[in-house]
C-alpha atoms as a PDB file:
ATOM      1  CA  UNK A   1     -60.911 -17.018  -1.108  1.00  0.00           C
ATOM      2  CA  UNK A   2     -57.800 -18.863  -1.497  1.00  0.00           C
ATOM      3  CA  UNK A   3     -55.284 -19.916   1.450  1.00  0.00           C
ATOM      4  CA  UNK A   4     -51.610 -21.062   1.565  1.00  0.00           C
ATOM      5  CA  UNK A   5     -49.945 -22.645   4.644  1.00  0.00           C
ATOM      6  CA  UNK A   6     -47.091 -22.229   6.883  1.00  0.00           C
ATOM      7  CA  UNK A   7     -45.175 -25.680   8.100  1.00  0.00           C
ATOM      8  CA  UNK A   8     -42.351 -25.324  10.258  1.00  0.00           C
ATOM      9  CA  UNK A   9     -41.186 -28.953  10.739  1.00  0.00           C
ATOM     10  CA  UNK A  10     -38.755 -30.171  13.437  1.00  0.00           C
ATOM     11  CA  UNK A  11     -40.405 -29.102  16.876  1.00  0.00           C
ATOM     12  CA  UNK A  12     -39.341 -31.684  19.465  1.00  0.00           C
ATOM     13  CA  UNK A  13     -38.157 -32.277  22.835  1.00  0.00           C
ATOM     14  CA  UNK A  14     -35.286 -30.019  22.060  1.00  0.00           C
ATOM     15  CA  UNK A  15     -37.036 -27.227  21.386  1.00  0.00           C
ATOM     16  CA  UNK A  16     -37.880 -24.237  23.716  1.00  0.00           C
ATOM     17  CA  UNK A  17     -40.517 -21.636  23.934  1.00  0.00           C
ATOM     18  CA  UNK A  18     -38.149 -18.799  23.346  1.00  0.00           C
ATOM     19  CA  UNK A  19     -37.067 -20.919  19.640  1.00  0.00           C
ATOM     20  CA  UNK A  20     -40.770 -20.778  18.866  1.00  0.00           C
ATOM     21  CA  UNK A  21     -40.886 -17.007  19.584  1.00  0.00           C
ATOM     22  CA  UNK A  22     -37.706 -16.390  17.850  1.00  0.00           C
ATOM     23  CA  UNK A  23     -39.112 -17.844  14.843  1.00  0.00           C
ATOM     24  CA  UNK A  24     -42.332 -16.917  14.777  1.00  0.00           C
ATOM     25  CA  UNK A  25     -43.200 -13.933  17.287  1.00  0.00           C
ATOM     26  CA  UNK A  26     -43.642 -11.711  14.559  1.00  0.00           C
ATOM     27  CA  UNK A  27     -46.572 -13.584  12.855  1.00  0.00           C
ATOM     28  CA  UNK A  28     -50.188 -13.483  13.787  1.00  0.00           C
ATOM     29  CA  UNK A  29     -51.573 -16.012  12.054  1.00  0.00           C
ATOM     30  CA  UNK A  30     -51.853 -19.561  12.181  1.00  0.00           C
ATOM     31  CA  UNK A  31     -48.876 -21.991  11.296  1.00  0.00           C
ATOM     32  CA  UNK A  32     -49.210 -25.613  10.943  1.00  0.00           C
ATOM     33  CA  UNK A  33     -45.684 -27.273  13.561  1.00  0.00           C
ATOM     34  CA  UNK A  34     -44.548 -30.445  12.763  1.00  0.00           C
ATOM     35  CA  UNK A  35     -43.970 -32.275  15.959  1.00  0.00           C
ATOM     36  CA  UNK A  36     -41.660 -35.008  16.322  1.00  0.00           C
ATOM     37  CA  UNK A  37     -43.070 -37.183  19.266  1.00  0.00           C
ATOM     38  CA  UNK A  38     -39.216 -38.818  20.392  1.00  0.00           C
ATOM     39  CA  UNK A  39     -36.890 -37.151  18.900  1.00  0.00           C
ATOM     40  CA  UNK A  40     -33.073 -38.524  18.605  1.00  0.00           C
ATOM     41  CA  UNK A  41     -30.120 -36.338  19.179  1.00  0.00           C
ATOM     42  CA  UNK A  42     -28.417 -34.929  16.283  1.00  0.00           C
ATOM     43  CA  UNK A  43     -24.848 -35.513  14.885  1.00  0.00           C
ATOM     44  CA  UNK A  44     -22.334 -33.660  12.790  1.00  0.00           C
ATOM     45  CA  UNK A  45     -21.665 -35.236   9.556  1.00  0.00           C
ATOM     46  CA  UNK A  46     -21.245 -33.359   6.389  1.00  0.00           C
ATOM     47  CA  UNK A  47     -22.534 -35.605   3.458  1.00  0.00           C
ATOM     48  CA  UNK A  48     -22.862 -34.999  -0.074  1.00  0.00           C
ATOM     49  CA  UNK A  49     -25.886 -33.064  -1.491  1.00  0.00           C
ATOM     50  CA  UNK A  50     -26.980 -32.258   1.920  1.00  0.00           C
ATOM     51  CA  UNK A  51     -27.120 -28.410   2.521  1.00  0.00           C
ATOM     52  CA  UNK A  52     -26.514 -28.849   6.259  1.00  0.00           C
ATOM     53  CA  UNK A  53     -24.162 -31.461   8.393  1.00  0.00           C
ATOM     54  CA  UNK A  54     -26.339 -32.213  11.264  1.00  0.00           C
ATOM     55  CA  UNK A  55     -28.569 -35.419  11.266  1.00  0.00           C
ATOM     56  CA  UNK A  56     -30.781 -37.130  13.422  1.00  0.00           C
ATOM     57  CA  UNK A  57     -28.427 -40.316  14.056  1.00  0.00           C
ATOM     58  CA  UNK A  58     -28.767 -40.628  17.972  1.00  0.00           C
ATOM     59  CA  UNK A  59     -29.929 -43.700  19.144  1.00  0.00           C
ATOM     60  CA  UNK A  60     -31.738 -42.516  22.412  1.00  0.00           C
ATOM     61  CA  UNK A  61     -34.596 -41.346  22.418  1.00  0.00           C
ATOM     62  CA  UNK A  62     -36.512 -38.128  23.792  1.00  0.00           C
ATOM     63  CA  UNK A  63     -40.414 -37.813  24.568  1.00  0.00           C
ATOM     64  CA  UNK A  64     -42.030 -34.084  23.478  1.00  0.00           C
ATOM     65  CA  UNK A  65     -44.085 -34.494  26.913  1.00  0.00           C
ATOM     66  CA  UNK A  66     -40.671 -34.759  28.540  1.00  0.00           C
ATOM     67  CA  UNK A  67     -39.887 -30.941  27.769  1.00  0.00           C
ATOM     68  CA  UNK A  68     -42.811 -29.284  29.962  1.00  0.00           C
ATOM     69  CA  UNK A  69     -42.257 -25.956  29.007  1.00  0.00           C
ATOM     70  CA  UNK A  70     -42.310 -26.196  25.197  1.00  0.00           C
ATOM     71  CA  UNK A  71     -46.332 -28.460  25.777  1.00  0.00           C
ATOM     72  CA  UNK A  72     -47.305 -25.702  28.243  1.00  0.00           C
ATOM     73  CA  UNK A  73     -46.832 -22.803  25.637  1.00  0.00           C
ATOM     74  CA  UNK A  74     -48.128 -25.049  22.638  1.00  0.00           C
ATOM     75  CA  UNK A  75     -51.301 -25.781  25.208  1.00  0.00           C
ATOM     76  CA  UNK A  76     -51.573 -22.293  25.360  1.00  0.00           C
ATOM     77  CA  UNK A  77     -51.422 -20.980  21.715  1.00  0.00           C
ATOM     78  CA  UNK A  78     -53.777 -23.373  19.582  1.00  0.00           C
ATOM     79  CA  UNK A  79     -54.976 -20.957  17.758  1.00  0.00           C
ATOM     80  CA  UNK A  80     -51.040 -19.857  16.777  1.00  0.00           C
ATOM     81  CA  UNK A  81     -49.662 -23.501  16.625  1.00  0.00           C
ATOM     82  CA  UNK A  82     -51.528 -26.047  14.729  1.00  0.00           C
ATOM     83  CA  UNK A  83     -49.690 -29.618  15.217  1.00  0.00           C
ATOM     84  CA  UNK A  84     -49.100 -32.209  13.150  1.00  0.00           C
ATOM     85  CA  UNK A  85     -47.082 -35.338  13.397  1.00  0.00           C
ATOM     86  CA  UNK A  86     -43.629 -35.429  11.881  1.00  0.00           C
ATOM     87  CA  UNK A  87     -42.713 -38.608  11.972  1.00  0.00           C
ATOM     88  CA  UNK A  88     -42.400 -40.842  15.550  1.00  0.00           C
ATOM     89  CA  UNK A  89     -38.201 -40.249  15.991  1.00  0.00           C
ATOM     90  CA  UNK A  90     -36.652 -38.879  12.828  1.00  0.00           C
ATOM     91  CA  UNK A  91     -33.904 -40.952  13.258  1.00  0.00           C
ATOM     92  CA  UNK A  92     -31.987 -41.371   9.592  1.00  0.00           C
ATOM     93  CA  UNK A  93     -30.412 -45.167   8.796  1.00  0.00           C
ATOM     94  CA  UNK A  94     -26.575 -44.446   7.178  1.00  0.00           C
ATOM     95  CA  UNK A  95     -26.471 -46.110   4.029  1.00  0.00           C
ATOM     96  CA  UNK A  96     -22.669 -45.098   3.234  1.00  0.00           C
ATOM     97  CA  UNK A  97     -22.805 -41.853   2.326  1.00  0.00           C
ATOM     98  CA  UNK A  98     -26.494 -41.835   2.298  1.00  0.00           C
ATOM     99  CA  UNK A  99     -29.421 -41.024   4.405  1.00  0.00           C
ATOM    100  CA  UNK A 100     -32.454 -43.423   4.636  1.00  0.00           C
ATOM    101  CA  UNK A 101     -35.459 -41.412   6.091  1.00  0.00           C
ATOM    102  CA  UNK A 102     -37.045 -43.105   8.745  1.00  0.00           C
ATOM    103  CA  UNK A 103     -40.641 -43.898   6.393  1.00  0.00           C
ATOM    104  CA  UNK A 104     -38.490 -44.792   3.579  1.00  0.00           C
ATOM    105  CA  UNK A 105     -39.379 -48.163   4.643  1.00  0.00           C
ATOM    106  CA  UNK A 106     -41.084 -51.331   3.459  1.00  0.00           C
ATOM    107  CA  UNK A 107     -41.824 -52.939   6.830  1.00  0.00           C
ATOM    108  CA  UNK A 108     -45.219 -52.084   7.506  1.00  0.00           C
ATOM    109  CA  UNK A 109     -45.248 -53.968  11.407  1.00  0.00           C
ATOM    110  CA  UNK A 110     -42.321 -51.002  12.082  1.00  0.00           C
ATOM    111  CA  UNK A 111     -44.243 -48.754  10.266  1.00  0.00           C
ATOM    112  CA  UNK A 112     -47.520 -48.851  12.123  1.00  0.00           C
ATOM    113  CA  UNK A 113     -45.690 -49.504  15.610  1.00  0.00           C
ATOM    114  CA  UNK A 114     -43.842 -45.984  15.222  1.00  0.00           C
ATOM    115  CA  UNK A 115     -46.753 -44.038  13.760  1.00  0.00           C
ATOM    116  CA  UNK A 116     -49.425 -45.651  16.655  1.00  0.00           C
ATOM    117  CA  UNK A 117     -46.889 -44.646  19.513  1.00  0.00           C
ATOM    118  CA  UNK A 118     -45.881 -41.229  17.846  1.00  0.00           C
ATOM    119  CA  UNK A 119     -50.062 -40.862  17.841  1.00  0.00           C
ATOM    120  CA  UNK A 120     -50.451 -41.864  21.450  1.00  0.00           C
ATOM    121  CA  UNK A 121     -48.114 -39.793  22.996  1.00  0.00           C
ATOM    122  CA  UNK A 122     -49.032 -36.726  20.959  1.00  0.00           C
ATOM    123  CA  UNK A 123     -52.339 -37.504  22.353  1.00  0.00           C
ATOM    124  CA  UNK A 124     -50.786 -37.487  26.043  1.00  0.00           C
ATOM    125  CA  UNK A 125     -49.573 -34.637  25.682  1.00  0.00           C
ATOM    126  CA  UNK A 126     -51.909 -32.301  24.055  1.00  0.00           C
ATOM    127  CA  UNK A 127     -55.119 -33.819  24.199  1.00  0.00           C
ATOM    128  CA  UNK A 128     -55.529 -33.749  20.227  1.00  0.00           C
ATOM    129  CA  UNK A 129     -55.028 -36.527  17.572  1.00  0.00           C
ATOM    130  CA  UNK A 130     -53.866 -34.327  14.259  1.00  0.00           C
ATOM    131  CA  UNK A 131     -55.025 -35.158  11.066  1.00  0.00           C
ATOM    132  CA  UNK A 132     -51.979 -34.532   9.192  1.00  0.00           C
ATOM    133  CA  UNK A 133     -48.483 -36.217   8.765  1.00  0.00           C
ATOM    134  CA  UNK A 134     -44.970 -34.456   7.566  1.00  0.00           C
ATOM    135  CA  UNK A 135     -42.890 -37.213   6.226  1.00  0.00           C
ATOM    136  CA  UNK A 136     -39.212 -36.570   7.677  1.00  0.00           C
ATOM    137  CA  UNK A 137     -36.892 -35.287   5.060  1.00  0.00           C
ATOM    138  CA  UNK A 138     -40.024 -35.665   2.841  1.00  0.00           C
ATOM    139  CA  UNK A 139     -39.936 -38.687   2.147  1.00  0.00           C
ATOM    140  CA  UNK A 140     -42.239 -41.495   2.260  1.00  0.00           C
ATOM    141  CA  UNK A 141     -42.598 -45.279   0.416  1.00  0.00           C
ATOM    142  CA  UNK A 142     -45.666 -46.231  -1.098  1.00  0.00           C
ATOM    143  CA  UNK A 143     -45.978 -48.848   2.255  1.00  0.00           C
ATOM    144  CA  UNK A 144     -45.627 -46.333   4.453  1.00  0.00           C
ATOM    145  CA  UNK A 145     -47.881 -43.748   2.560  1.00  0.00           C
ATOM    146  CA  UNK A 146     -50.657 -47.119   3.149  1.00  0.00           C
ATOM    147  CA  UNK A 147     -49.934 -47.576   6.884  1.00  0.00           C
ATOM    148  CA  UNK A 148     -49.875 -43.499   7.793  1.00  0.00           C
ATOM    149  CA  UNK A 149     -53.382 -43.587   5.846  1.00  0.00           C
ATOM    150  CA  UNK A 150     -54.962 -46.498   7.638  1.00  0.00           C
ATOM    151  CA  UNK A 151     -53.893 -44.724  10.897  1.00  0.00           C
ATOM    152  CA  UNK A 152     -56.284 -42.685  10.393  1.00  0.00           C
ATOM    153  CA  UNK A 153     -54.453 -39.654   9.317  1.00  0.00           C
ATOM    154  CA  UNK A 154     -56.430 -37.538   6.821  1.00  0.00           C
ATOM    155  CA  UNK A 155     -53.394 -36.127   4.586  1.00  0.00           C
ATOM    156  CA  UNK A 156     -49.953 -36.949   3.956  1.00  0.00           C
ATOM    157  CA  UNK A 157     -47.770 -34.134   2.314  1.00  0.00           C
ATOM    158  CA  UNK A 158     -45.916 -36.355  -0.228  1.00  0.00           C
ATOM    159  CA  UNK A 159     -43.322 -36.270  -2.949  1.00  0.00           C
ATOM    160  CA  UNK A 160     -46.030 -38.542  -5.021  1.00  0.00           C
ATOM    161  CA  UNK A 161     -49.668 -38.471  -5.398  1.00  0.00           C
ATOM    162  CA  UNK A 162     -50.970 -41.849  -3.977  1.00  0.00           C
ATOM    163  CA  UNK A 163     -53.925 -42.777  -1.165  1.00  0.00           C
ATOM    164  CA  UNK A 164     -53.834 -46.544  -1.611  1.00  0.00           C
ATOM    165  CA  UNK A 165     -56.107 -47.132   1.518  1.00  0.00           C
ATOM    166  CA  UNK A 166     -59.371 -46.946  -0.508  1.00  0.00           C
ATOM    167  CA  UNK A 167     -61.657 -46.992  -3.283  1.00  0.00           C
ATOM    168  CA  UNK A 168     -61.322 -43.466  -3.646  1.00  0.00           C
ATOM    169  CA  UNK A 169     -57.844 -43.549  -4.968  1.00  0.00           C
ATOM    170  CA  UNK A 170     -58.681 -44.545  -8.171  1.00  0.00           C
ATOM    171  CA  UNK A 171     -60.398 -41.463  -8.782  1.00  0.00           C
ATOM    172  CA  UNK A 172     -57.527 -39.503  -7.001  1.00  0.00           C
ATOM    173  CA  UNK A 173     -54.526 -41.333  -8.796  1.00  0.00           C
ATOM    174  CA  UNK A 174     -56.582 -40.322 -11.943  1.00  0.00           C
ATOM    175  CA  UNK A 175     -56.802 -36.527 -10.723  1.00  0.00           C
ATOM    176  CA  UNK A 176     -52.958 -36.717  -9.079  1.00  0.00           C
ATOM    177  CA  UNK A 177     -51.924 -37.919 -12.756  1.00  0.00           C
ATOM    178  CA  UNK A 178     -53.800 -35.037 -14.758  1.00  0.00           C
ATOM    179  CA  UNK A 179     -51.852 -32.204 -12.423  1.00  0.00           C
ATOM    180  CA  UNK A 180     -48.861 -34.041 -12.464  1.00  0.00           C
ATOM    181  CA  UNK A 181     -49.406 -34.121 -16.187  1.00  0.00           C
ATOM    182  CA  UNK A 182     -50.198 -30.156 -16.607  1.00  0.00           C
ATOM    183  CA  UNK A 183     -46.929 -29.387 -14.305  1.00  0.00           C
ATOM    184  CA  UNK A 184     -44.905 -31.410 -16.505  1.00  0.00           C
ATOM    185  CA  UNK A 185     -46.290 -29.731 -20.192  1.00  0.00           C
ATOM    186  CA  UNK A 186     -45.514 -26.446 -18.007  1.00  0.00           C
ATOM    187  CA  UNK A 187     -42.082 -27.339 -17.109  1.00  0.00           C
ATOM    188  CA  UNK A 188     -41.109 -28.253 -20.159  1.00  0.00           C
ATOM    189  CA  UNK A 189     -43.080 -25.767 -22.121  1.00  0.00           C
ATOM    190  CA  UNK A 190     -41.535 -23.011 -20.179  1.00  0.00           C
ATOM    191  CA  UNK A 191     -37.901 -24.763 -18.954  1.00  0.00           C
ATOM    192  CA  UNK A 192     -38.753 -24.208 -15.418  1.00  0.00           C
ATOM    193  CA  UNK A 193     -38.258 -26.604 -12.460  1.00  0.00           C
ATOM    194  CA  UNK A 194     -41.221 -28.158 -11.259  1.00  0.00           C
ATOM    195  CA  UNK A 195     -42.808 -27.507  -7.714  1.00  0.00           C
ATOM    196  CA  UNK A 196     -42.443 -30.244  -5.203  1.00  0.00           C
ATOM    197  CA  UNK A 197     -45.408 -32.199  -5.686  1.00  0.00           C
ATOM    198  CA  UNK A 198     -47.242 -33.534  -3.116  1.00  0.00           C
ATOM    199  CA  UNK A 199     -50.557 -34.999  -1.036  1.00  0.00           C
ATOM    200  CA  UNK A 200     -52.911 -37.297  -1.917  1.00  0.00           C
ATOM    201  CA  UNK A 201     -56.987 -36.449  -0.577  1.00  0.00           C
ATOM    202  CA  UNK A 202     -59.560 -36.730  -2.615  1.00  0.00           C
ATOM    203  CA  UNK A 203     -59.226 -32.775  -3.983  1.00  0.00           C
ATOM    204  CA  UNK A 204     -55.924 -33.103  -5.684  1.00  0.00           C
ATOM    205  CA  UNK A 205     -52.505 -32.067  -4.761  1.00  0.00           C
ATOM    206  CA  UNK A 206     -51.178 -29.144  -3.957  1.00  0.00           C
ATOM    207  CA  UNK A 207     -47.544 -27.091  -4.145  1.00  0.00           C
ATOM    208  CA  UNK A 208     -45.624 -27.239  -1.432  1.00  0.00           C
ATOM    209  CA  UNK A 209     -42.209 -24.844  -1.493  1.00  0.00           C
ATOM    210  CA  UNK A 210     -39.645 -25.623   0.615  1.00  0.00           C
ATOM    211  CA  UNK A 211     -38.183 -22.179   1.195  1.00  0.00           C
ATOM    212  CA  UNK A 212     -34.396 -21.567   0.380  1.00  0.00           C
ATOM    213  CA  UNK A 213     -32.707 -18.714  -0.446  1.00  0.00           C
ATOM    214  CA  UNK A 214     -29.987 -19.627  -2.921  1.00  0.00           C
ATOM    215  CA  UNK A 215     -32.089 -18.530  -5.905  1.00  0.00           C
ATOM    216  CA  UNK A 216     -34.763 -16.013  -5.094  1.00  0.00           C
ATOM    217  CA  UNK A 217     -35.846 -15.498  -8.584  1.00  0.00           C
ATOM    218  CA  UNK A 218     -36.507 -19.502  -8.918  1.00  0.00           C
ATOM    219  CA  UNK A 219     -38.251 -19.123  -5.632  1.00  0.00           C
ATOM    220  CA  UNK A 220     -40.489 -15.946  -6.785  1.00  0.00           C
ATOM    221  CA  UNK A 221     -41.189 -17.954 -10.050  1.00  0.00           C
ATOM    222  CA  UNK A 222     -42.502 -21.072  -7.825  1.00  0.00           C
ATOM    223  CA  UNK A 223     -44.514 -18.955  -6.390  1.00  0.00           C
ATOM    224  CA  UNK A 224     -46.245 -16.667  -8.935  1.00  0.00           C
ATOM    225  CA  UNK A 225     -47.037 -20.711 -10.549  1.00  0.00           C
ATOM    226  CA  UNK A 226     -48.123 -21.877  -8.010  1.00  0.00           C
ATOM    227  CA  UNK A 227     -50.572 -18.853  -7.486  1.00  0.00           C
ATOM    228  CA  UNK A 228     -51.744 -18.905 -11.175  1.00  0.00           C
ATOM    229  CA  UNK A 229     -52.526 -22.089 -10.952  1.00  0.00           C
ATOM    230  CA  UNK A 230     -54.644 -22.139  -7.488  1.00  0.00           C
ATOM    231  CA  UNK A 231     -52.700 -24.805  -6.611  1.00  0.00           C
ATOM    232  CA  UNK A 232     -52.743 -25.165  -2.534  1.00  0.00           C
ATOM    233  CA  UNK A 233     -49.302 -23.550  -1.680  1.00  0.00           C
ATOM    234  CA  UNK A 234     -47.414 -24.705   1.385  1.00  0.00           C
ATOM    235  CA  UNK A 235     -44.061 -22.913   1.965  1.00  0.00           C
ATOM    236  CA  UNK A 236     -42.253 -25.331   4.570  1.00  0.00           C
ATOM    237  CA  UNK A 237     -39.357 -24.279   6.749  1.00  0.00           C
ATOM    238  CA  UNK A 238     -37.600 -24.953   9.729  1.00  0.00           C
ATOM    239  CA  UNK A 239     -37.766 -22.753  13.585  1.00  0.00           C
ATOM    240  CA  UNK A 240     -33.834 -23.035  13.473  1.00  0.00           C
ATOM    241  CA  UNK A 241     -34.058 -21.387   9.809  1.00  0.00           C
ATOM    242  CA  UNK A 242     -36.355 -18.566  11.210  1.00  0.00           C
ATOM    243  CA  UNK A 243     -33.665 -17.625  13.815  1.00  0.00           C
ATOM    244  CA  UNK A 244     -31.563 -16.041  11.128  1.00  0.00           C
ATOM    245  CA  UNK A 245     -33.265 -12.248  10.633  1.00  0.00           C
ATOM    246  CA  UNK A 246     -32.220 -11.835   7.502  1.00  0.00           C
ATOM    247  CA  UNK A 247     -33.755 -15.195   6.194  1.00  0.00           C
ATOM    248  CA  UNK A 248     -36.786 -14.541   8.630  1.00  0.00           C
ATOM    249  CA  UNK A 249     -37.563 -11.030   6.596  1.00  0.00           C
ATOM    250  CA  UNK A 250     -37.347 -12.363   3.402  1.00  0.00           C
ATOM    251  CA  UNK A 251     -39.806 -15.445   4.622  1.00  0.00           C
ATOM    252  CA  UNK A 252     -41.809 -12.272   5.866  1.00  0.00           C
ATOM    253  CA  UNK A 253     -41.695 -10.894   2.334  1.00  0.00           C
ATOM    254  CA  UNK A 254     -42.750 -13.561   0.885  1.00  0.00           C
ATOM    255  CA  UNK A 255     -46.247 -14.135   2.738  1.00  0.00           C
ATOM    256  CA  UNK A 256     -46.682 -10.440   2.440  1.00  0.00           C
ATOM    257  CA  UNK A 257     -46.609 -10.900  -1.442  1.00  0.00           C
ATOM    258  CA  UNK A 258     -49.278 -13.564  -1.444  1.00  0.00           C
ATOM    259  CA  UNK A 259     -51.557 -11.874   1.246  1.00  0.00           C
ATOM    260  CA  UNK A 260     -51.324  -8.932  -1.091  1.00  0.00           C
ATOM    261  CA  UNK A 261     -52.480 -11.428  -4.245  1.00  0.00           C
ATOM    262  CA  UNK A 262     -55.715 -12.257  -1.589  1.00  0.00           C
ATOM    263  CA  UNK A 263     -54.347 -15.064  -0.290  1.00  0.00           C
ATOM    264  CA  UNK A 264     -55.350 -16.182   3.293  1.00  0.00           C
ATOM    265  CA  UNK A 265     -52.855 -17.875   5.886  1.00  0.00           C
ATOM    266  CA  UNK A 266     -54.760 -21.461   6.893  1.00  0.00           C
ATOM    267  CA  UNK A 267     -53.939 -24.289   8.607  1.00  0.00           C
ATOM    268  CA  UNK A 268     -52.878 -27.492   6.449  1.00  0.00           C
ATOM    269  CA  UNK A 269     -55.740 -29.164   8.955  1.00  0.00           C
ATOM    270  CA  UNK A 270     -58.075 -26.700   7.585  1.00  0.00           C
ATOM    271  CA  UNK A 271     -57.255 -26.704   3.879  1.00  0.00           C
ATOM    272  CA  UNK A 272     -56.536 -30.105   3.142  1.00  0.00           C
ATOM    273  CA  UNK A 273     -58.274 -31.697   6.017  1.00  0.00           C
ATOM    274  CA  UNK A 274     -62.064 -29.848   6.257  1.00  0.00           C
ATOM    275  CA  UNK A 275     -65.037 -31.815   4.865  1.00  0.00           C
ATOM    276  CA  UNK A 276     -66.002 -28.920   3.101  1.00  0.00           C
ATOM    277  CA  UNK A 277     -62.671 -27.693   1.648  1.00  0.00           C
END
């Protein structure tokens, strides 16, 4: 049997029950929700390359446990909402006209003091220590890749296949570079743009697809690749995506396809994270 997951990244003190239903009443399966521990409010400022203008640039910050409602109903549903940690605040650094992700960092004493307090109050709050971490905006550095690892997380979803915590990574930098390697004779074989690589455990890495809508054929194609290939398939999206119907039934289609190809909805905890996966 082979599985893809759902992520929906971006759940936070912000966010309501009724968002969560919005989004995702109409599914019956599990989805993996990235959970941002203190979340920062967001401002409006269009920037180049971005596709939207609103950014996590506040400076306060908000605890998840702080919004009872939203922890009740995620109590209540863990067989609907599995949790992960997506970052500790979010909060971008404005570089001129350019965002700095908030583990796009070097400094691994700021690293490991936002990922052990994003830990501990997920832990406060649910009761459960996930195993797996959602870079915000996706991206990571190599240090921060390290310190997220010797936290004791169990899989990153990275832009680059590396697990520098261990002996082990040898032998999956080795396996990371054949894949990367086969994607790349693919996409230029073929002319196609590459999947979004990312992960690093000792099976591999996997696809994961952030879903947009501008180009449904180059969507479809990422796909049917990804499926070919058993590659693990992730398609990522957002709650406040899922509120628009007509992007919401076209997300619908699109796990509808790969159930019909035999694929089974899983957790990320479950496919990248099980001892026996």
């Amino acid at each position: 049997m082979s599985f893809f997951c759902v992520r929906d990244d971006d759940a936070s003190y912000f966010t309501s029950p009724a968002d969560l239903e919005l989004a995702w009443g109409w599914w019956p399966h599990v989805l993996t929700l990235g959970v941002i521990p203190f979340s920062v409010e967001t401002r409006y400022l269009p920037l180049p390359g971005r596709d939207h203008a609103l950014h996590q640039l506040g400076e306060a910050e908000f605890a998840v446990s702080g919004n009872d409602p939203l922890c009740e109903h995620l109590r209540k549903h863990p067989d609907k909402y599995a949790l992960a940690m997506h970052g500790c605040t979010h909060r971008y650094k404005l570089h001129g006209d350019r965002l700095k992700a908030e583990y796009d960092s070097s400094d691994a004493a700021f690293l490991g003091r936002e990922t052990r307090r994003g830990l501990e109050e997920l832990q406060r709050c649910f009761g459960h220590t996930p195993k797996v971490f959602i870079p915000p905006d996706n991206a990571i550095s190599r240090k921060g890749l390290e310190v997220v690892h010797g936290t004791g997380f169990s899989y990153v979803q990275t832009p680059f296949p590396l697990k520098p915590d261990s002996v082990r990574w040898f032998l999956d930098y080795a396996g990371a570079l054949h894949s990367w390697g086969g994607r790349l004779r693919h996409r230029l074989r073929h002319k196609a743009v590459d999947l979004r690589v990312c992960g690093s455990i000792s099976k591999g890495i996997g696809a994961a697809i952030l879903v947009k809508f501008d180009d449904e054929t180059l969507l479809r194609e990422r796909l049917d690749l990804a499926v070919a290939q058993r590659w693990p398939i992730t398609l990522a999206t957002h709650y406040w995506e899922m509120a628009d119907a007509s992007y919401r039934r076209k997300f619908a289609s699109l796990t509808d396809d790969l159930m019909g190809k035999g694929l089974k909805p899983a957790s990320m905890e479950t496919l990248y994270c099980a001892k026996d996966s």
